[in-house]
Protein backbone atom coordinates (compact mmCIF):
# COMPACT_ATOMS: atom_id res chain seq x y z
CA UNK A 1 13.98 7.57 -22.28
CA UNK A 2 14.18 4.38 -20.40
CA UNK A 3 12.58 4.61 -16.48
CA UNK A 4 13.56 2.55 -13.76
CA UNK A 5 12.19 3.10 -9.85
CA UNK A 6 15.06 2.17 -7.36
CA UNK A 7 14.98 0.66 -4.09
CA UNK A 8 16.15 3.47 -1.96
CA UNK A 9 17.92 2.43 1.41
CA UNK A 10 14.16 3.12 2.87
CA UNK A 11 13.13 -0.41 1.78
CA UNK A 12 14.02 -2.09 4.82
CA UNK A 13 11.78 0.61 6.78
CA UNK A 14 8.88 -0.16 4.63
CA UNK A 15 9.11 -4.02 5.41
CA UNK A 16 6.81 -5.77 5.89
CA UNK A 17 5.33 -4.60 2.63
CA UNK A 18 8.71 -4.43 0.53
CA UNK A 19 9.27 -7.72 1.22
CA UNK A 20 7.15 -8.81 -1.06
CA UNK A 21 6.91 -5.82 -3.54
CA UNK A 22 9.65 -3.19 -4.46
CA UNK A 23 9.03 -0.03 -2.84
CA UNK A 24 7.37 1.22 -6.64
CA UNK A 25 4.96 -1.11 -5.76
CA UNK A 26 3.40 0.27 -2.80
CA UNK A 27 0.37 1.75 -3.18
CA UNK A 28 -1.06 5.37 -1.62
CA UNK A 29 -3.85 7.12 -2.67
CA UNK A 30 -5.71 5.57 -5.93
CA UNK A 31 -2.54 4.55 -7.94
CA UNK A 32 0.76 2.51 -6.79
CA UNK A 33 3.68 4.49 -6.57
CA UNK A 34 5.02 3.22 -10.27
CA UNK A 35 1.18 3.71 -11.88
CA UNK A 36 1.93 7.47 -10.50
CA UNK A 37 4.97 7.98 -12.36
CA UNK A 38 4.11 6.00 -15.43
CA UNK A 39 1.19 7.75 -16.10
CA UNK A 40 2.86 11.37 -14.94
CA UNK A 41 5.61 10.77 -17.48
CA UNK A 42 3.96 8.94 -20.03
CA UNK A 43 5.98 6.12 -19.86
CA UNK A 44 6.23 1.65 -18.64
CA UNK A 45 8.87 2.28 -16.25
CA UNK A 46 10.99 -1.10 -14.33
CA UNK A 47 12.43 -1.61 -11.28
CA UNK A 48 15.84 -1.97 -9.57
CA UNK A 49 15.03 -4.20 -6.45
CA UNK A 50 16.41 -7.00 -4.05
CA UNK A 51 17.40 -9.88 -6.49
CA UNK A 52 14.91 -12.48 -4.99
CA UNK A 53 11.94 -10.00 -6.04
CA UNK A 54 14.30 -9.17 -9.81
CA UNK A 55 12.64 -12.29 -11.67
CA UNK A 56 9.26 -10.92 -10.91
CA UNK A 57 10.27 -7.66 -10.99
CA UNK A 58 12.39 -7.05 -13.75
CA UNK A 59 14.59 -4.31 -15.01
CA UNK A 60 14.74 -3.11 -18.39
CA UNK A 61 18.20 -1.26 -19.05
CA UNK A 62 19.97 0.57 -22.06
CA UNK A 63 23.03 3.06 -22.23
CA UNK A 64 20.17 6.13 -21.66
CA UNK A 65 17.97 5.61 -18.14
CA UNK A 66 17.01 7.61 -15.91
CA UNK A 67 16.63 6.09 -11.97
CA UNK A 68 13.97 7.88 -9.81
CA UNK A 69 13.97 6.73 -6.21
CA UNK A 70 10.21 5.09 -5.79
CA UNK A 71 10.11 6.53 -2.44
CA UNK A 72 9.47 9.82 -3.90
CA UNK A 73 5.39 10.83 -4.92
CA UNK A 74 5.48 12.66 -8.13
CA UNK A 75 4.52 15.87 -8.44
CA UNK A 76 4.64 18.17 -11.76
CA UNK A 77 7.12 20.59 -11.04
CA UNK A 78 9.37 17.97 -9.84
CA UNK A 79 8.77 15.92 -12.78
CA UNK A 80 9.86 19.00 -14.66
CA UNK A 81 13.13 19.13 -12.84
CA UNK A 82 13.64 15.60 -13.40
CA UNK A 83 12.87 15.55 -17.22
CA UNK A 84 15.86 18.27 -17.93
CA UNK A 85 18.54 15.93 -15.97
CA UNK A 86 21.45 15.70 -18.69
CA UNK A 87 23.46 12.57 -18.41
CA UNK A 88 25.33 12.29 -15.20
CA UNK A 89 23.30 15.08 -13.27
CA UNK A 90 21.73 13.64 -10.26
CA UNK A 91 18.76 15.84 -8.69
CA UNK A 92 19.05 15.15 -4.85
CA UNK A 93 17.73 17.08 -1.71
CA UNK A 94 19.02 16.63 1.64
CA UNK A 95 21.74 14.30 0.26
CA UNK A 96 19.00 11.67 -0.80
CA UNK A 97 18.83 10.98 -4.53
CA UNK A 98 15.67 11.46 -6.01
CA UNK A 99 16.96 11.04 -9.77
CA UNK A 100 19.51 9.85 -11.75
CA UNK A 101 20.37 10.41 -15.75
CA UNK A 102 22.99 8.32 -16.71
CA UNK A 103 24.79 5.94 -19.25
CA UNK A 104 25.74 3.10 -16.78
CA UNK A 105 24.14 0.91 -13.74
CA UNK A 106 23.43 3.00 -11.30
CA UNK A 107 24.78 3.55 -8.17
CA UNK A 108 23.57 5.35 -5.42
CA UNK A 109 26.63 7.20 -4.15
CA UNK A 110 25.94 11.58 -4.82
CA UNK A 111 29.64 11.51 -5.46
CA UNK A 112 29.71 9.30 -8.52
CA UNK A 113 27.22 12.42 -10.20
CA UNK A 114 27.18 16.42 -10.54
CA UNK A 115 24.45 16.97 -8.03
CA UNK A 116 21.49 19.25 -8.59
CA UNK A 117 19.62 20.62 -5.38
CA UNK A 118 15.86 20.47 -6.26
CA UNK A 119 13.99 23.54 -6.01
CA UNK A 120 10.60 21.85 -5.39
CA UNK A 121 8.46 20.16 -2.76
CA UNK A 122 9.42 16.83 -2.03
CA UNK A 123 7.08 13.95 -0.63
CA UNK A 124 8.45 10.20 0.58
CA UNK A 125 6.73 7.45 1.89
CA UNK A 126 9.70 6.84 4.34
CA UNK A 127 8.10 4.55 7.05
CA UNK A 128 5.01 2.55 6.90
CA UNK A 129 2.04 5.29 8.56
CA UNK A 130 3.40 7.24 5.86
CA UNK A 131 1.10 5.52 2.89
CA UNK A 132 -1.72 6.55 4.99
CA UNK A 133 -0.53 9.78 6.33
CA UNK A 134 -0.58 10.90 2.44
CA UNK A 135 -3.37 8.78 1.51
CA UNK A 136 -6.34 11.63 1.20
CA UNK A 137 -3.93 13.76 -0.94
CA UNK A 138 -2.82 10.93 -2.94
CA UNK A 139 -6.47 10.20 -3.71
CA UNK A 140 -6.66 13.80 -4.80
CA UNK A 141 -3.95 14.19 -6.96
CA UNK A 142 -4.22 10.82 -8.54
CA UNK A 143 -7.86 11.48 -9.28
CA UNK A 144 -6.59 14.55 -11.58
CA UNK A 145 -4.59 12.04 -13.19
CA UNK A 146 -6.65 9.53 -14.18
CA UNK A 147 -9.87 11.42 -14.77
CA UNK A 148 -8.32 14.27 -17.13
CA UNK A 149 -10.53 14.48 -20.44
CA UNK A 150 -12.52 11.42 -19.34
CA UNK A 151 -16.30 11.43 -18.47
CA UNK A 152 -17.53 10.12 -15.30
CA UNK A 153 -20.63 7.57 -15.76
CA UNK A 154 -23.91 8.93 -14.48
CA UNK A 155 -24.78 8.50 -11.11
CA UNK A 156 -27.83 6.92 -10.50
CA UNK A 157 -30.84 8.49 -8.84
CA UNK A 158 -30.99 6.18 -6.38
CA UNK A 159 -28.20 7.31 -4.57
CA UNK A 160 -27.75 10.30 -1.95
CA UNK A 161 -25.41 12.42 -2.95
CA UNK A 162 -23.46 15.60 -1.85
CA UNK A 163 -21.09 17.32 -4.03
CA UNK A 164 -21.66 14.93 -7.37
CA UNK A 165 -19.07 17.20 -9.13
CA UNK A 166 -16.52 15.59 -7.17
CA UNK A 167 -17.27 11.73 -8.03
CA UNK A 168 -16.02 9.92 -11.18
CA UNK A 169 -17.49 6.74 -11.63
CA UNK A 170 -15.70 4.60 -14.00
CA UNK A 171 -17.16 1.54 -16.44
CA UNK A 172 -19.27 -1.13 -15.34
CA UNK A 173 -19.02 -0.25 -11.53
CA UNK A 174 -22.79 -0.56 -9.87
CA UNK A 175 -23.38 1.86 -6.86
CA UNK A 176 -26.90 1.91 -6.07
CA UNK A 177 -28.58 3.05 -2.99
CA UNK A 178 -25.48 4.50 -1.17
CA UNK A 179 -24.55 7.53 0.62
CA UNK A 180 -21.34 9.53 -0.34
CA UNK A 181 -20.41 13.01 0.64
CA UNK A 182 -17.67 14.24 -1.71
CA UNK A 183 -18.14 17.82 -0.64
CA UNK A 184 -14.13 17.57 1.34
CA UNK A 185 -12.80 14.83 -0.89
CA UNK A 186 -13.19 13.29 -4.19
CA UNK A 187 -14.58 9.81 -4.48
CA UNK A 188 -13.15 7.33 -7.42
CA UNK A 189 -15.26 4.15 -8.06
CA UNK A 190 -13.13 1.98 -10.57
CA UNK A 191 -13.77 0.09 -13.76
CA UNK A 192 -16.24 -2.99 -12.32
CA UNK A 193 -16.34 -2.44 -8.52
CA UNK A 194 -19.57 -1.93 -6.92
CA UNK A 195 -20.71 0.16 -3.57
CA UNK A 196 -23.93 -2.21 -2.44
CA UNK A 197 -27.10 -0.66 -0.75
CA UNK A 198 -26.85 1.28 2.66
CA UNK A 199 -23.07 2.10 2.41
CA UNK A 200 -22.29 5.28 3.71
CA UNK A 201 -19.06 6.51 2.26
CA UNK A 202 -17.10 10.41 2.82
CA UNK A 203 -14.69 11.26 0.65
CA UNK A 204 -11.73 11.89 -0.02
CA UNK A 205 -11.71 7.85 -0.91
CA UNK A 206 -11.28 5.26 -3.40
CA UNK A 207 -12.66 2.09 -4.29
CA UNK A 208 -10.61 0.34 -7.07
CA UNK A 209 -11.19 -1.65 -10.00
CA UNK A 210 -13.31 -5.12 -9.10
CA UNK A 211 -13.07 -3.68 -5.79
CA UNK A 212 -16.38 -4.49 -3.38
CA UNK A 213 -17.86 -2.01 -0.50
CA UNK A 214 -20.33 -4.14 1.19
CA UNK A 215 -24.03 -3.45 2.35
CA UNK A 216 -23.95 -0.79 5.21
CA UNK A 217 -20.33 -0.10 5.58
CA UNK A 218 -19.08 2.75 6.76
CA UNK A 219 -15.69 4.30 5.04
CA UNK A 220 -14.44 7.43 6.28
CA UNK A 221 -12.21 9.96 4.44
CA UNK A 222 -8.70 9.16 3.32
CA UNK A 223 -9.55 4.82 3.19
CA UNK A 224 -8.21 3.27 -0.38
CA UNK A 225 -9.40 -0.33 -1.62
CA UNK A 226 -7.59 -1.61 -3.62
CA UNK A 227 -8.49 -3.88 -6.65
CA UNK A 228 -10.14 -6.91 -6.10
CA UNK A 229 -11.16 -5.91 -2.31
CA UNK A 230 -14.14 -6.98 -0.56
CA UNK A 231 -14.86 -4.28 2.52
CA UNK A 232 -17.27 -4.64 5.21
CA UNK A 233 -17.83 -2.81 8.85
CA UNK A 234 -15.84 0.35 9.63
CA UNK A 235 -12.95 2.12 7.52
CA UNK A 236 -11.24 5.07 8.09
CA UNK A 237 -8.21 6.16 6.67
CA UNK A 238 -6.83 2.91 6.11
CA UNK A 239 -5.53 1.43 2.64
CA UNK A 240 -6.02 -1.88 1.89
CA UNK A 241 -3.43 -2.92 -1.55
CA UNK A 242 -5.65 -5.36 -3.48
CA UNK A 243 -6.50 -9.09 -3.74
CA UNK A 244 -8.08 -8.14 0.26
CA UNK A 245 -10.84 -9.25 2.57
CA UNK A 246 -12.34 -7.54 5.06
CA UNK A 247 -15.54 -8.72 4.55
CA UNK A 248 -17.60 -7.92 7.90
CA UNK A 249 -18.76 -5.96 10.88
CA UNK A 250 -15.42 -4.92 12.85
CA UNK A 251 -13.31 -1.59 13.19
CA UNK A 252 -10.05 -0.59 10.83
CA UNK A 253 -8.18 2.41 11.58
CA UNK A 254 -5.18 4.47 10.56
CA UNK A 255 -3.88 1.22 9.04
CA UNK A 256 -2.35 -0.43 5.58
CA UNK A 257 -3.46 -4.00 4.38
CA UNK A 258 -1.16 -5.71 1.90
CA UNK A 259 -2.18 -8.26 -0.89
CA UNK A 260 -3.58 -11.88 0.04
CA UNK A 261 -5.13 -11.19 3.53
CA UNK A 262 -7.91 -11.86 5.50
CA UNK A 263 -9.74 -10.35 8.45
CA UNK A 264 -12.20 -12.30 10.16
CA UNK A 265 -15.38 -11.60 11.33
CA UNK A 266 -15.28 -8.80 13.94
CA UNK A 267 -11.80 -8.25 13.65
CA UNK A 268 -10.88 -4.90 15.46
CA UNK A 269 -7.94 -2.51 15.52
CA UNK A 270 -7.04 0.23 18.32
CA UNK A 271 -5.82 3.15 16.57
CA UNK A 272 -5.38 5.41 19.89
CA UNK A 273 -3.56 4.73 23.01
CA UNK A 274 -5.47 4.75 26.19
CA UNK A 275 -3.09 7.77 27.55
CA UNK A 276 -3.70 9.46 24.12
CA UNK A 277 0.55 8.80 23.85
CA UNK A 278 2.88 9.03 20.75
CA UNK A 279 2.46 5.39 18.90
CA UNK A 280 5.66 3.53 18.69
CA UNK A 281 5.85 0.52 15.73
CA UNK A 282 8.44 -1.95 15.25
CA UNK A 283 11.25 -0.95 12.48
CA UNK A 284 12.93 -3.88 10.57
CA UNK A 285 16.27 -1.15 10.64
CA UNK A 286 17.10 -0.44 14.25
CA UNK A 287 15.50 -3.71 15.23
CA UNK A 288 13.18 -2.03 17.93
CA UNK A 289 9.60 0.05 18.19
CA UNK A 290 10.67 3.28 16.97
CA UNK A 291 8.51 7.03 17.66
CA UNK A 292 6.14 7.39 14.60
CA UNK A 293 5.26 11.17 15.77
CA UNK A 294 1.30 10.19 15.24
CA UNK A 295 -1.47 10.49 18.21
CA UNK A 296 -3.62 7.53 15.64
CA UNK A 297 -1.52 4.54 14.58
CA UNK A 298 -3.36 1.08 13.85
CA UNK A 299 -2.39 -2.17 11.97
CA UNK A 300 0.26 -2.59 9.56
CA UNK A 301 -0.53 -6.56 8.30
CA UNK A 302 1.85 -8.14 5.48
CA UNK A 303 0.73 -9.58 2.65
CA UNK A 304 -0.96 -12.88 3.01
CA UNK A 305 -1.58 -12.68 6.64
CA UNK A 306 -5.00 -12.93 8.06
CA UNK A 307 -6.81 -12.78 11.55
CA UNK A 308 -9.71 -15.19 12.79
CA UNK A 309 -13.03 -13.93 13.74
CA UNK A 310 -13.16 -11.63 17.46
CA UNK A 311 -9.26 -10.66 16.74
CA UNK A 312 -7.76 -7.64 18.37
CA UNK A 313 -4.73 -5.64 17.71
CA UNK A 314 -3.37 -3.44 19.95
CA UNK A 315 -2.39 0.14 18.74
CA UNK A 316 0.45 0.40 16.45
CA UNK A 317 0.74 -3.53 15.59
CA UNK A 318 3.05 -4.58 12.80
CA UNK A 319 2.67 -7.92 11.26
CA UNK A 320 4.55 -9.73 9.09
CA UNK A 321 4.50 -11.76 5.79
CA UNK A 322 1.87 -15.22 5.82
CA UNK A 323 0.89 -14.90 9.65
CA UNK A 324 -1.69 -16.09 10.96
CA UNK A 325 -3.54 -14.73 14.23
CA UNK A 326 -5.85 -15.92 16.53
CA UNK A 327 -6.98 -15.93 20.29
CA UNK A 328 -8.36 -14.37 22.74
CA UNK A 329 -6.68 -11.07 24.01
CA UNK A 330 -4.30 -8.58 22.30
CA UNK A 331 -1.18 -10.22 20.36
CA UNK A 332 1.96 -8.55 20.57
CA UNK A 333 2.56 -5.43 18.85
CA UNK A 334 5.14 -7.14 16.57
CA UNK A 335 4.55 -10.37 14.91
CA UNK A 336 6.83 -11.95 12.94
CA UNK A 337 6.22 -13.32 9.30
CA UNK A 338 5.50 -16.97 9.13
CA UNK A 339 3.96 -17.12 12.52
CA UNK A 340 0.98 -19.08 13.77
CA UNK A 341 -1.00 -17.90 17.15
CA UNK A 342 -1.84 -14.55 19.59
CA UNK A 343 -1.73 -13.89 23.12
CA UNK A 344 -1.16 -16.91 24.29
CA UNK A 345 2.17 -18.23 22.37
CA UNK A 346 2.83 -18.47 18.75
CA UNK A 347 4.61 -21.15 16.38
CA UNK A 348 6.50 -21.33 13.63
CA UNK A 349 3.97 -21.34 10.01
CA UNK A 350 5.70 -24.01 7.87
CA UNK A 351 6.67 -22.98 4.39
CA UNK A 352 5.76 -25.58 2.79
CA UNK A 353 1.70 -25.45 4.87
CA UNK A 354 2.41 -21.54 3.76
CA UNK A 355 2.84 -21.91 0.45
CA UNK A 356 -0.03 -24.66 0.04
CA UNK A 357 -2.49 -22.01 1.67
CA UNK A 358 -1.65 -19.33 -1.10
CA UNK A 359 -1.96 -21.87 -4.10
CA UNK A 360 -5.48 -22.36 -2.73
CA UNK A 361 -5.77 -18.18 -2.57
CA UNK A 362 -4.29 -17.56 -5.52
CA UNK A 363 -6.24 -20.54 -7.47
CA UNK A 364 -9.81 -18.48 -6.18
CA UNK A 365 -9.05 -15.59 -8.05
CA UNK A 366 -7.78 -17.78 -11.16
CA UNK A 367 -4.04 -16.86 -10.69
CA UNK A 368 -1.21 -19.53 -10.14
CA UNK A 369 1.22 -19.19 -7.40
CA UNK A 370 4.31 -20.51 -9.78
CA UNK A 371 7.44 -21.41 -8.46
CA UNK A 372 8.58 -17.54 -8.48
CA UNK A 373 6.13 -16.94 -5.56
CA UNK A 374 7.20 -20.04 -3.63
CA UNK A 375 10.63 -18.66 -4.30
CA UNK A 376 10.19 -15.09 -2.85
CA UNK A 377 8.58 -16.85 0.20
CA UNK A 378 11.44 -19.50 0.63
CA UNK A 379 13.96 -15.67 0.68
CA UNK A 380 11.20 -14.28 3.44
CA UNK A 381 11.10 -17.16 5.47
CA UNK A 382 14.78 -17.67 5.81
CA UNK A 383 15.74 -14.12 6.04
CA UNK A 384 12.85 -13.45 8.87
CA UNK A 385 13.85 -16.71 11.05
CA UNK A 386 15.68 -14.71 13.72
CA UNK A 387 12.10 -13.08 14.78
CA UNK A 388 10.96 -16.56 15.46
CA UNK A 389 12.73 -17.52 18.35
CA UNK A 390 9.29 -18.96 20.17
């Protein structure tokens, strides 16, 4: 059967990372959300997205597909349920869709389908502190997934270890000289990456492929890097989407890093109020800081954004796509995409400087920022130019 992960009406509260990515693409735990359900289903699923992201994104259709909203994190009975969906059954709970069977485009309207009330647990990454809300049990259901009738490589003796049942070390990855205690959480070191001398790592966490943990960092449970990630300093429950830097000393907290950024040296995030208050983060929907119901909230930085060396963010800071921020002091809690400054006043990032900056970035890790990419930033910049009334 033909899969393809919707765009749920939650993509606009998962900006700034779905403006880049459809919401499949989001990743929590070791996996993205459409690795998860490919590998769950034993399928190559597509997507239904915005139409800027379709060329990059594309769908793959025939008269037989089933639609899952990529909000929802599989789970095995609910893939059951979802496997026995006859053509024109919809499987929905609290009048959201979570799956579709049917013969034409879909359309996300219960009416247009006989409606099926799950009978399972159901998890969605709804808002942003979501991804790392679930991110420890991600890690440990995904690490079921992926390591099922495969054989860890043996750890080496240099290493202190607690609990090596619960560490799967994949091909080619180097960890020598660390510390990890997987004795509350399993650890996954992917295919290449390497965990250098001194780091001190507590699971549950995981470091993906070609991923780097630098000499004496610190990661604390629940943290995902993602592939391609160099990570320095201190981590905790934080995940950081691939193709990252955080390469040195400096805290990061109860956060989510997309693609293509940068933190600079000694680069800090609060991830607690000074009153010990509910954190409130800026939604894209209602257009204001909303209640996120969390005590620990930290940074929330779109893809290809970065921060110069000594930054600060205040608790609870969303930024945007390709922003860039410096200064002394704590920048607002909201910063819009294309941005350039902190504290003291920002400016408008040109595209065209923006898009010259990510051919560089893209060119270090031999990929090509095509005309597709400068495309999807040309959409972002003009649909986020009412933030950047400086």
């Amino acid at each position: 059967m033909n899969v393809v992960l919707f765009d749920s009406q939650r993509r606009n509260d998962l900006k700034p990372f779905t403006f880049t990515r459809p919401v499949a693409e989001i990743r929590c735990g070791i996996l993205t959300i459409k690795e998860k359900w490919d590998l769950i289903l034993g399928c190559t699923s597509s997507y239904e997205t915005q139409p800027y992201l379709q060329t990059k994104y594309p769908r793959i259709t025939n008269n037989d597909t089933l639609y899952i909203n990529a909000t929802i994190l599989p789970n095995h009975a609910l893939v059951s349920e979802i496997i026995q969906l006859k053509k024109g059954e919809a499987l929905y709970f609290q009048d959201n869709i979570i799956a579709v069977h049917t013969t034409n485009d879909f359309v996300e309207q219960l009416e247009e389908y006989t409606q099926v009330e799950t009978l399972c647990e159901v998890q969605q990454i709804r808002y942003p502190w979501n991804i790392f809300s679930f991110n420890a049990q991600e890690i440990e259901r995904d690490f079921e997934l992926i390591t099922k009738h495969k054989t860890s490589q043996k750890i080496s003796t240099t290493n202190n270890i607690i609990a090596p049942e619960n560490i799967f070390i994949e091909p080619d990855a180097v960890v020598e000289f660390a510390t990890i205690n997987a004795s509350k959480g399993k650890v996954y070191i992917g295919k290449g990456a390497e965990v250098m001398e001194g780091a001190i790592i507590r699971g549950p966490f995981a470091l993906c492929e070609h991923a780097t943990v630098k000499m004496a960092t610190k990661i604390y449970e629940g943290t995902t890097i993602g592939p391609y990630c160099k990570v320095g300093g201190e981590v905790q429950n934080s995940v950081l989407f691939g193709y990252s830097n955080k390469g040195h000393d400096g805290y990061l907290g109860n956060s989510v890093i997309g693609e293509w950024c940068n933190l600079g040296a000694d680069t800090n995030n609060s991830n607690l109020k000074n009153d010990y208050s509910e954190v409130k983060v800026w939604n894209y929907t209602t257009e204001r800081f909303m209640k996120t119901g969390l005590q620990f909230c930290g940074l929330f930085l779109g893809d290809h954004s970065k921060s110069a060396i000594n930054t600060m963010f205040n608790t609870g800071t969303l930024v945007g796509v390709s922003s860039n921020v410096f200064g002394s002091g704590f920048p607002r809690n909201f910063f819009p995409s294309f941005s350039w400054g902190g504290a003291d006043g920002m400016s408008e990032y040109a595209l065209k400087k923006a898009c010259e900056t990510a051919q560089r970035v893209y060119a270090r890790r031999a990929k090509i920022f095509d005309q597709t990419e400068i495309d999807i930033f040309a959409h972002i910049f003009q649909e986020t130019a009412q933030y950047r009334r400086f």
